[in-house]
PDB file of N, CA and C in Angstrom:
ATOM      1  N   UNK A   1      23.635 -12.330  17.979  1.00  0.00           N
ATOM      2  CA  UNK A   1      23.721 -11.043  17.314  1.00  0.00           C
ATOM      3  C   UNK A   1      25.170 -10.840  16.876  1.00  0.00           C
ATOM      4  N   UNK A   2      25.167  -9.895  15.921  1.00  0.00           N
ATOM      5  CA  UNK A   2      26.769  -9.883  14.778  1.00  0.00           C
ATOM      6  C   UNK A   2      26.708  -8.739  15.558  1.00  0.00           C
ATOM      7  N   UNK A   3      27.959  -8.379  15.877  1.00  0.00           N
ATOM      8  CA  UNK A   3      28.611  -6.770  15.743  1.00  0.00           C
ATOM      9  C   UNK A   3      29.165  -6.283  14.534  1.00  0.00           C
ATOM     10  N   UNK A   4      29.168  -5.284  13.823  1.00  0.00           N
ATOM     11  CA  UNK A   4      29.760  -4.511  12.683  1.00  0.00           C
ATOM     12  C   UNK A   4      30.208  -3.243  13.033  1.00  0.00           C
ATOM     13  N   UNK A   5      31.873  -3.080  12.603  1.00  0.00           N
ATOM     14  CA  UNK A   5      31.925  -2.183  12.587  1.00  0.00           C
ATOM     15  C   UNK A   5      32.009  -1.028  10.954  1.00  0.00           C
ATOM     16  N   UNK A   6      31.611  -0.045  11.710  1.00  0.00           N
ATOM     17  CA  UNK A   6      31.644   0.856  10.030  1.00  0.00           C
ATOM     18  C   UNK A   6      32.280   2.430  10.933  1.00  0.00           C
ATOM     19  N   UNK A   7      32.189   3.246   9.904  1.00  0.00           N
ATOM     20  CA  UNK A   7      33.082   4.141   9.787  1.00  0.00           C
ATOM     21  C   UNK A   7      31.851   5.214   9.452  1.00  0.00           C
ATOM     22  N   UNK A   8      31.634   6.070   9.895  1.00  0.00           N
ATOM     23  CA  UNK A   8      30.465   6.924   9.667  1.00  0.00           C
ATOM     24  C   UNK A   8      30.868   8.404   9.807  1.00  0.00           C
ATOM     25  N   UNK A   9      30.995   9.432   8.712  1.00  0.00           N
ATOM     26  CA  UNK A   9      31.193  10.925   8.376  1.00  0.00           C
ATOM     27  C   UNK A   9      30.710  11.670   9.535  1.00  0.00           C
ATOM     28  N   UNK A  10      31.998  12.445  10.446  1.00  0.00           N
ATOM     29  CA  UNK A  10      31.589  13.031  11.317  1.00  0.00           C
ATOM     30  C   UNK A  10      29.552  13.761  11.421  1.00  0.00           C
ATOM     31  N   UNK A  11      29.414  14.268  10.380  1.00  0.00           N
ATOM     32  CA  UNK A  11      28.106  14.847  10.357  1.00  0.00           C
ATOM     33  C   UNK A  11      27.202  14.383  10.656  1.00  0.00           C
ATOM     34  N   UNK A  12      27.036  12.825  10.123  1.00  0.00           N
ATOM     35  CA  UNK A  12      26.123  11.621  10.748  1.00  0.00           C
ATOM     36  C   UNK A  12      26.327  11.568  12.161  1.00  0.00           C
ATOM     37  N   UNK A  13      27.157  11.223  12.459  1.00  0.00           N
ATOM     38  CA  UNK A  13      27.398  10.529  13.883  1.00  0.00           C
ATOM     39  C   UNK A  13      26.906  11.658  14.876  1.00  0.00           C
ATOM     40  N   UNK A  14      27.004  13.086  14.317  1.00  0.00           N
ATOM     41  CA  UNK A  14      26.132  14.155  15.537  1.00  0.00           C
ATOM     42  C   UNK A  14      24.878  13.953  15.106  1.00  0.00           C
ATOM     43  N   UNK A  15      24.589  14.072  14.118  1.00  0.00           N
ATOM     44  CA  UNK A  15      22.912  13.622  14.254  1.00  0.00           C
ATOM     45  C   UNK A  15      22.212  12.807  14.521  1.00  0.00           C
ATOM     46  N   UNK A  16      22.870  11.714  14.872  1.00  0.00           N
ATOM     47  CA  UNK A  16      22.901  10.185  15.683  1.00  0.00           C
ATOM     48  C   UNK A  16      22.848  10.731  17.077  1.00  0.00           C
ATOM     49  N   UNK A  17      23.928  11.184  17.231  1.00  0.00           N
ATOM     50  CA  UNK A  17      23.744  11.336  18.972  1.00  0.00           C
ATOM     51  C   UNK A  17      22.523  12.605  19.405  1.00  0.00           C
ATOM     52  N   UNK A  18      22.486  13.436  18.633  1.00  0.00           N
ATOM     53  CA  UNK A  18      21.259  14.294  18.828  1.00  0.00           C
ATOM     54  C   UNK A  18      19.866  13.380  18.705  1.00  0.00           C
ATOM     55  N   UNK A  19      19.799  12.586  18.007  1.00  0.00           N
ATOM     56  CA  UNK A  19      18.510  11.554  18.198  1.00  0.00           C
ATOM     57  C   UNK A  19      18.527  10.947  19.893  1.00  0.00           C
ATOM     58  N   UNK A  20      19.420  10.309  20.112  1.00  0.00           N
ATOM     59  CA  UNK A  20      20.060   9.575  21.599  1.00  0.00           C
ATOM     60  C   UNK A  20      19.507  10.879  22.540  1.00  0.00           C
ATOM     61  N   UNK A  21      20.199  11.922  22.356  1.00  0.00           N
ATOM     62  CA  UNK A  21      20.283  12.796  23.097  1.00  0.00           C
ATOM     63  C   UNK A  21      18.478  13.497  23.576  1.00  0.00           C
ATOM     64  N   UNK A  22      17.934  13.626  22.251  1.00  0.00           N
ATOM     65  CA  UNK A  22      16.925  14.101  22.395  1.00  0.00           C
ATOM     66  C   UNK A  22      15.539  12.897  22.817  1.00  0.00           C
ATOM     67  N   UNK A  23      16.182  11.927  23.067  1.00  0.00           N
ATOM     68  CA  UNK A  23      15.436  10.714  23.583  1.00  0.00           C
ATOM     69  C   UNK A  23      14.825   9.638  22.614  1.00  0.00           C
ATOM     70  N   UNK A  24      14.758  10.072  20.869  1.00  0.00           N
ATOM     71  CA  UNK A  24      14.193   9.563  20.234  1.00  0.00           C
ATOM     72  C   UNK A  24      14.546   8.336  20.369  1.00  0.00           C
ATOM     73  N   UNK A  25      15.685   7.812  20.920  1.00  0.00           N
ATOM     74  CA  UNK A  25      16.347   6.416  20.714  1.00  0.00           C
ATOM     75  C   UNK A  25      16.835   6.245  21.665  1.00  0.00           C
ATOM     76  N   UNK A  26      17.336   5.361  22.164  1.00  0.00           N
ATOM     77  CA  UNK A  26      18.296   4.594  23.708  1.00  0.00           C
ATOM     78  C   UNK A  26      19.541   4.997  23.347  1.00  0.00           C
ATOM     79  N   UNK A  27      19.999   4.848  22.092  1.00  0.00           N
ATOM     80  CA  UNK A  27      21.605   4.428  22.298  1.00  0.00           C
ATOM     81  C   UNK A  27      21.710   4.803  20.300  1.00  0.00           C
ATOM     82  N   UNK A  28      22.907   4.748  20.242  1.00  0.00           N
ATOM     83  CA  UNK A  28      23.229   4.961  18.348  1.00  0.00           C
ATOM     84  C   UNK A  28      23.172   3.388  18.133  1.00  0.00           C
ATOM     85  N   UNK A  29      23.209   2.461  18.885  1.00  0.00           N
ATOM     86  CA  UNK A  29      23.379   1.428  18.073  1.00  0.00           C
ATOM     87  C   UNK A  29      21.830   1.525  17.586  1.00  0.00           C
ATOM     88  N   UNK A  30      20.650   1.657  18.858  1.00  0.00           N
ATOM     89  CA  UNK A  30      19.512   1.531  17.891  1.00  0.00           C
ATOM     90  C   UNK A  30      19.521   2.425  16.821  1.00  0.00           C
ATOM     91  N   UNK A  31      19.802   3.656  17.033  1.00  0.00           N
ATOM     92  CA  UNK A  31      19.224   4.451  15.844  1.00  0.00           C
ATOM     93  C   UNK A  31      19.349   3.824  14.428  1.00  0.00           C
ATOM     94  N   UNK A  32      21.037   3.207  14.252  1.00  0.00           N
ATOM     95  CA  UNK A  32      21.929   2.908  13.295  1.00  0.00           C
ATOM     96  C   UNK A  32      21.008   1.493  12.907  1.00  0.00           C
ATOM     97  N   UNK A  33      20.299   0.446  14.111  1.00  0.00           N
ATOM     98  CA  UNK A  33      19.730  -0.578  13.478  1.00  0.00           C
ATOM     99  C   UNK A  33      18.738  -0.554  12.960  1.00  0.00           C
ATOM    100  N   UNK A  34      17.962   0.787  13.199  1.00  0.00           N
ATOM    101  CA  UNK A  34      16.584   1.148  12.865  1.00  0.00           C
ATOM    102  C   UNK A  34      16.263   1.630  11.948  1.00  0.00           C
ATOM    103  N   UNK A  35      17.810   2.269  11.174  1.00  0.00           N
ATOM    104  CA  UNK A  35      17.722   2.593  10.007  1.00  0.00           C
ATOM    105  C   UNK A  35      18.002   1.758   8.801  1.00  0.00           C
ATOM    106  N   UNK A  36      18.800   0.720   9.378  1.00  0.00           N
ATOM    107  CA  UNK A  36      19.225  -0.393   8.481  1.00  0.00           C
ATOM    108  C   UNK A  36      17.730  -1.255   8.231  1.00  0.00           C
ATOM    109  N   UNK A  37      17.090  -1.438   9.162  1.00  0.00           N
ATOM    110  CA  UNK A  37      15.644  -1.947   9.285  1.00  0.00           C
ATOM    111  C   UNK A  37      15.005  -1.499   8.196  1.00  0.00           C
ATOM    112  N   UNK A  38      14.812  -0.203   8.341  1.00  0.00           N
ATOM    113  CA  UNK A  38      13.686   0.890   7.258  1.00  0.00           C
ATOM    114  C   UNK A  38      14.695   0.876   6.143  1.00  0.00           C
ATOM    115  N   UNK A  39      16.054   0.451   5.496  1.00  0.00           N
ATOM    116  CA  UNK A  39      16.497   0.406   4.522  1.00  0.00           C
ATOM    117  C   UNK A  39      16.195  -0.868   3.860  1.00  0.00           C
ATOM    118  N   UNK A  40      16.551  -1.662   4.829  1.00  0.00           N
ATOM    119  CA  UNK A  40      16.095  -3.188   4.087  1.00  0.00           C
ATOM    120  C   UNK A  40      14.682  -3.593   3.767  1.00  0.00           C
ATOM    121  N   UNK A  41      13.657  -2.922   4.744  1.00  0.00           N
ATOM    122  CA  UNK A  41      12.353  -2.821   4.420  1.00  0.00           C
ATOM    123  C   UNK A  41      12.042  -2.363   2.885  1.00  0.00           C
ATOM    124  N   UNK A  42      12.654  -1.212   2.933  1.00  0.00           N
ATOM    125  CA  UNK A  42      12.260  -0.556   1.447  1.00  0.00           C
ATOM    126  C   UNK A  42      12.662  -1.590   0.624  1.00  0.00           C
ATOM    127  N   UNK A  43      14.063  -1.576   0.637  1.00  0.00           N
ATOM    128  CA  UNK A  43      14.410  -2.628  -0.492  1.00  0.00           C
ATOM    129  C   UNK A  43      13.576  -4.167  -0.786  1.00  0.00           C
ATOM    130  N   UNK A  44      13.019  -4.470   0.148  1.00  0.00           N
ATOM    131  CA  UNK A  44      12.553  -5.821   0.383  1.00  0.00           C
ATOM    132  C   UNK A  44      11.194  -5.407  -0.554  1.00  0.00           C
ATOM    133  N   UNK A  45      10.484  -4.316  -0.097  1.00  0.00           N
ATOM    134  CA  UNK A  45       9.070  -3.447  -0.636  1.00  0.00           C
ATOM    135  C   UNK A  45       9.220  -3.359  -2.320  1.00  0.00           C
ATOM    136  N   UNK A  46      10.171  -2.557  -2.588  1.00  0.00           N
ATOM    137  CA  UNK A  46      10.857  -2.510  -3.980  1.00  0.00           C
ATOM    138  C   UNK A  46      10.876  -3.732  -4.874  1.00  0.00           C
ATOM    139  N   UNK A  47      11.813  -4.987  -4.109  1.00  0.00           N
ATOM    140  CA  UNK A  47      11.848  -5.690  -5.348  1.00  0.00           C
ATOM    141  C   UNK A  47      10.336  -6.806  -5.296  1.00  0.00           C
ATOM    142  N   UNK A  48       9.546  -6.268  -4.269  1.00  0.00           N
ATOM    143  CA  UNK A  48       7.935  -6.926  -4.673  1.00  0.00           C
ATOM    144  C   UNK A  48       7.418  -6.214  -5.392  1.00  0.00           C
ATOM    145  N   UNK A  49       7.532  -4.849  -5.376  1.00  0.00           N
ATOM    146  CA  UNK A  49       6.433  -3.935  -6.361  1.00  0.00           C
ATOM    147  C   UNK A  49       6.749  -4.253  -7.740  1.00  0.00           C
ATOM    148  N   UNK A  50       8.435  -4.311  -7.573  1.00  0.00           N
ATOM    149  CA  UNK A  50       9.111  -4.661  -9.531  1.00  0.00           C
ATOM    150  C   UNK A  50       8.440  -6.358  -9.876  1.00  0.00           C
ATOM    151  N   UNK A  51       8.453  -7.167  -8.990  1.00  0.00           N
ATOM    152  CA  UNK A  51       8.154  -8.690  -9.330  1.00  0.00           C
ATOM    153  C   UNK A  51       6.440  -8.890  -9.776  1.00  0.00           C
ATOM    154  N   UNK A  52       5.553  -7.729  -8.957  1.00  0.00           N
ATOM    155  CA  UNK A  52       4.517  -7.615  -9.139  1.00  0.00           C
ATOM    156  C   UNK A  52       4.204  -6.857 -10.773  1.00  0.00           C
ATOM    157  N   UNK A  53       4.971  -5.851 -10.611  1.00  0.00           N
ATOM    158  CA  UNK A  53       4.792  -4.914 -12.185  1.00  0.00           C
ATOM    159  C   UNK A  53       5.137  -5.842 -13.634  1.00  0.00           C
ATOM    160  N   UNK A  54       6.102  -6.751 -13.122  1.00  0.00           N
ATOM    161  CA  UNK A  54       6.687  -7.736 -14.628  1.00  0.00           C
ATOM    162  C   UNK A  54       5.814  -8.689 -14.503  1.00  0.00           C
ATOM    163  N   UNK A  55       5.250  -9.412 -13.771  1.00  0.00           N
ATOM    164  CA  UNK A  55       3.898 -10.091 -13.686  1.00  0.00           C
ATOM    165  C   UNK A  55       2.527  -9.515 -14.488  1.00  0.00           C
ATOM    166  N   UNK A  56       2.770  -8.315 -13.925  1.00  0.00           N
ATOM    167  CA  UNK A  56       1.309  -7.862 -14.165  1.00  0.00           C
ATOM    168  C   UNK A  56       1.496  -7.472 -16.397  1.00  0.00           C
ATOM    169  N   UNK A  57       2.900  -7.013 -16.220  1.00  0.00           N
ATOM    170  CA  UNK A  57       3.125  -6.884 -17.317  1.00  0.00           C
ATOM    171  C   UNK A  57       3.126  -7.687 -18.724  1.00  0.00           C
ATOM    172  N   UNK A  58       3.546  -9.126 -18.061  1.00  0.00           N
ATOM    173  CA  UNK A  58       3.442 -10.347 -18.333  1.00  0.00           C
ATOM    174  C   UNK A  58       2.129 -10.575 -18.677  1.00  0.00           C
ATOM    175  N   UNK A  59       1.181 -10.729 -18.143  1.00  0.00           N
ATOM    176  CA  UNK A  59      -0.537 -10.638 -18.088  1.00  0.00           C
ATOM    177  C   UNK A  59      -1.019  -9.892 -17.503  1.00  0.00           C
ATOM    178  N   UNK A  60      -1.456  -8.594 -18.003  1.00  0.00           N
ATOM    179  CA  UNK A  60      -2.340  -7.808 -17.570  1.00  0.00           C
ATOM    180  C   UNK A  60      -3.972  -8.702 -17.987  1.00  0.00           C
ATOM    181  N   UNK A  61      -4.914  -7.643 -16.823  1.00  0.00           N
ATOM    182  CA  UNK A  61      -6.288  -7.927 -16.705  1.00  0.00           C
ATOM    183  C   UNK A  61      -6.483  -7.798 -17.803  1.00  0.00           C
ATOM    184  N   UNK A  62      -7.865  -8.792 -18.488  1.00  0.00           N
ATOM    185  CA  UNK A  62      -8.378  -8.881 -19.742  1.00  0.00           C
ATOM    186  C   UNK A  62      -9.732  -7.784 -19.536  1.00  0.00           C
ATOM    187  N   UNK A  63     -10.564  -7.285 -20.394  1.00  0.00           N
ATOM    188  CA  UNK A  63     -11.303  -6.678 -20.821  1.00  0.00           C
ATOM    189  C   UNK A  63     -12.262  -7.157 -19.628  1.00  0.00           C
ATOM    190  N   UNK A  64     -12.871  -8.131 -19.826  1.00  0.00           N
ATOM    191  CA  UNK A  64     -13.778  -9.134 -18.869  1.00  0.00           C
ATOM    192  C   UNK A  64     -13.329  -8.888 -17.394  1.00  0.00           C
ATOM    193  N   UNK A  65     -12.061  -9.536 -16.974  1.00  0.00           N
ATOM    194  CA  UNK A  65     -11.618  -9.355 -15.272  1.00  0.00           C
ATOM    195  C   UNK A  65     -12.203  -8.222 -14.947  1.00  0.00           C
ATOM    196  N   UNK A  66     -11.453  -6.870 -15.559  1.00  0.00           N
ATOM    197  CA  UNK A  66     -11.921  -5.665 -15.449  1.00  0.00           C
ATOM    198  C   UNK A  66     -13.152  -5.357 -15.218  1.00  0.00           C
ATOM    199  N   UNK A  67     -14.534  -5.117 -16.170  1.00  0.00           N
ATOM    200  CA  UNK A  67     -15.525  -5.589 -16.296  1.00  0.00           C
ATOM    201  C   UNK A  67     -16.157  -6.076 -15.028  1.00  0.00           C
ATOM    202  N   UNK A  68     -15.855  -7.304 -14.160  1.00  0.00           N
ATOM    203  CA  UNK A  68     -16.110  -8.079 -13.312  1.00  0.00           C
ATOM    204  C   UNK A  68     -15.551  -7.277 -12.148  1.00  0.00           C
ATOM    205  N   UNK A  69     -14.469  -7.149 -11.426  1.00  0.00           N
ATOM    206  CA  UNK A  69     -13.564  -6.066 -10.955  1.00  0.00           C
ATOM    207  C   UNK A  69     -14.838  -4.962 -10.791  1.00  0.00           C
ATOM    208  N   UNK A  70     -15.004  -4.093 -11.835  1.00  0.00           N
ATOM    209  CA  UNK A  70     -15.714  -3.014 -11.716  1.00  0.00           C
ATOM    210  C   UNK A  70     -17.331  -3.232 -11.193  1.00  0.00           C
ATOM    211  N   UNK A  71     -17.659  -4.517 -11.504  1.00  0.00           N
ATOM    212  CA  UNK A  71     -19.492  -4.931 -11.084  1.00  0.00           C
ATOM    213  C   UNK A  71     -19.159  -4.909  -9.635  1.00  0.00           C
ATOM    214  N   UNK A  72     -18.187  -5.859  -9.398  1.00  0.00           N
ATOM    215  CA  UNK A  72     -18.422  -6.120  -7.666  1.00  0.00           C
ATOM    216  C   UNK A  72     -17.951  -4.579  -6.932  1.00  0.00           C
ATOM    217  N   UNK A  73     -17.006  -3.678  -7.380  1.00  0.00           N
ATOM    218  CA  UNK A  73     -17.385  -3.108  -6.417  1.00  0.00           C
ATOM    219  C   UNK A  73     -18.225  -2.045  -6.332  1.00  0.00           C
ATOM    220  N   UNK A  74     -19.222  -1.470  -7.472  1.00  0.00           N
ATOM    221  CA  UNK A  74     -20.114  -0.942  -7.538  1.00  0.00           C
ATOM    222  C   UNK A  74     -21.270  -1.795  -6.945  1.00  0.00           C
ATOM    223  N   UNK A  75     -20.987  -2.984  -6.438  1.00  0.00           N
ATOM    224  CA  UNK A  75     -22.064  -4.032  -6.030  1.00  0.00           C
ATOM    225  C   UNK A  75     -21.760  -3.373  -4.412  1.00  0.00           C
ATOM    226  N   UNK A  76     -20.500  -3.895  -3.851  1.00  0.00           N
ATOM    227  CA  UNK A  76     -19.833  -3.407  -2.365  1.00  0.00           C
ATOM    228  C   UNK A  76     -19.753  -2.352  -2.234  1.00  0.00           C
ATOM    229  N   UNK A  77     -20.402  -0.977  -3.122  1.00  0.00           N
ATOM    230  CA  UNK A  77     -20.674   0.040  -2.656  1.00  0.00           C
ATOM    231  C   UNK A  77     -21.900   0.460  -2.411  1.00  0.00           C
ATOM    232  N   UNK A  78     -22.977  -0.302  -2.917  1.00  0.00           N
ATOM    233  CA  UNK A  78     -24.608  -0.518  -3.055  1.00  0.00           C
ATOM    234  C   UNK A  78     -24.771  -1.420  -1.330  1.00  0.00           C
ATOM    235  N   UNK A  79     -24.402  -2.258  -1.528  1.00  0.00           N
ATOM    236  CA  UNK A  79     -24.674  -2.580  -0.224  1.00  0.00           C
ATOM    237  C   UNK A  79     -23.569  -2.517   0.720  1.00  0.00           C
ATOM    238  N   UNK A  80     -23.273  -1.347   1.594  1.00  0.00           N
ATOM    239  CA  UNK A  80     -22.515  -0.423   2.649  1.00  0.00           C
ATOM    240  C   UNK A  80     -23.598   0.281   2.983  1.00  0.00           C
ATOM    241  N   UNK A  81     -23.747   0.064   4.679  1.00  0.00           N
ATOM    242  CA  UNK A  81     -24.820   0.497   5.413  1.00  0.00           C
ATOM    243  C   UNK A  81     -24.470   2.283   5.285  1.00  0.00           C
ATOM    244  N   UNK A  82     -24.372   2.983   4.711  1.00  0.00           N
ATOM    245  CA  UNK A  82     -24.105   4.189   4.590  1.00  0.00           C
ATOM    246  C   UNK A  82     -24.612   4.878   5.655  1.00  0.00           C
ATOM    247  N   UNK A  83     -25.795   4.878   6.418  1.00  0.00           N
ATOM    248  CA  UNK A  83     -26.619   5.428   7.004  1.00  0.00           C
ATOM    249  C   UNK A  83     -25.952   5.523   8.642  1.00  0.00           C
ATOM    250  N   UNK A  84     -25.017   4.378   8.421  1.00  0.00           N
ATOM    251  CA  UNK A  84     -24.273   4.014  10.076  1.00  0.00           C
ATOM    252  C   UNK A  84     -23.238   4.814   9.904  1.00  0.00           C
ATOM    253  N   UNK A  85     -22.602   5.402   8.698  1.00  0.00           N
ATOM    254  CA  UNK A  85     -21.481   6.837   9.131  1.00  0.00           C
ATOM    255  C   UNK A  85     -21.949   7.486   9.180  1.00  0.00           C
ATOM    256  N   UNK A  86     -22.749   8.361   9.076  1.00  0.00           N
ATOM    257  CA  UNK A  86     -23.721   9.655   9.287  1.00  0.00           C
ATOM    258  C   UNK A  86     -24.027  10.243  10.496  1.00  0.00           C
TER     259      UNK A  86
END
């Protein structure tokens, strides 16, 4: 494991320790890694949704896929035991 240090605006750092404090977390280092986590997550999320959108943009579904797409799941909604959520 790396240590880093950073420099964090008094205002953060109490709302860090009010997390600690109020039990949500062990310690600020987790809070601080947990947020870096859910930052890099997003970002990681982000540049799949953009790689997916220029793809899709690239070739979108033809008339037909669609078409096909739409049979099966009006097919997978015909046969769903409906009667077993009730």
């Amino acid at each position: 494991m790396t240590q880093v240090a950073v420099k964090l605006p008094d205002g953060l750092v109490r709302e860090v320790d009010e997390l600690v404090a109020s039990g949500v977390f062990p310690s600020r280092s987790s809070v601080i890694r947990r947020g870096l986590e859910v930052l890099v997550d997003a970002q990681r999320r982000d540049a799949v949704a953009q790689s997916y959108e220029r793809g899709y943009r690239a070739s979108p579904e033809s008339e037909q896929e669609l078409a096909e797409a739409t049979r099966l799941a009006v097919a997978a909604v015909h046969d769903e035991p409906w009667e077993r959520w009730w």
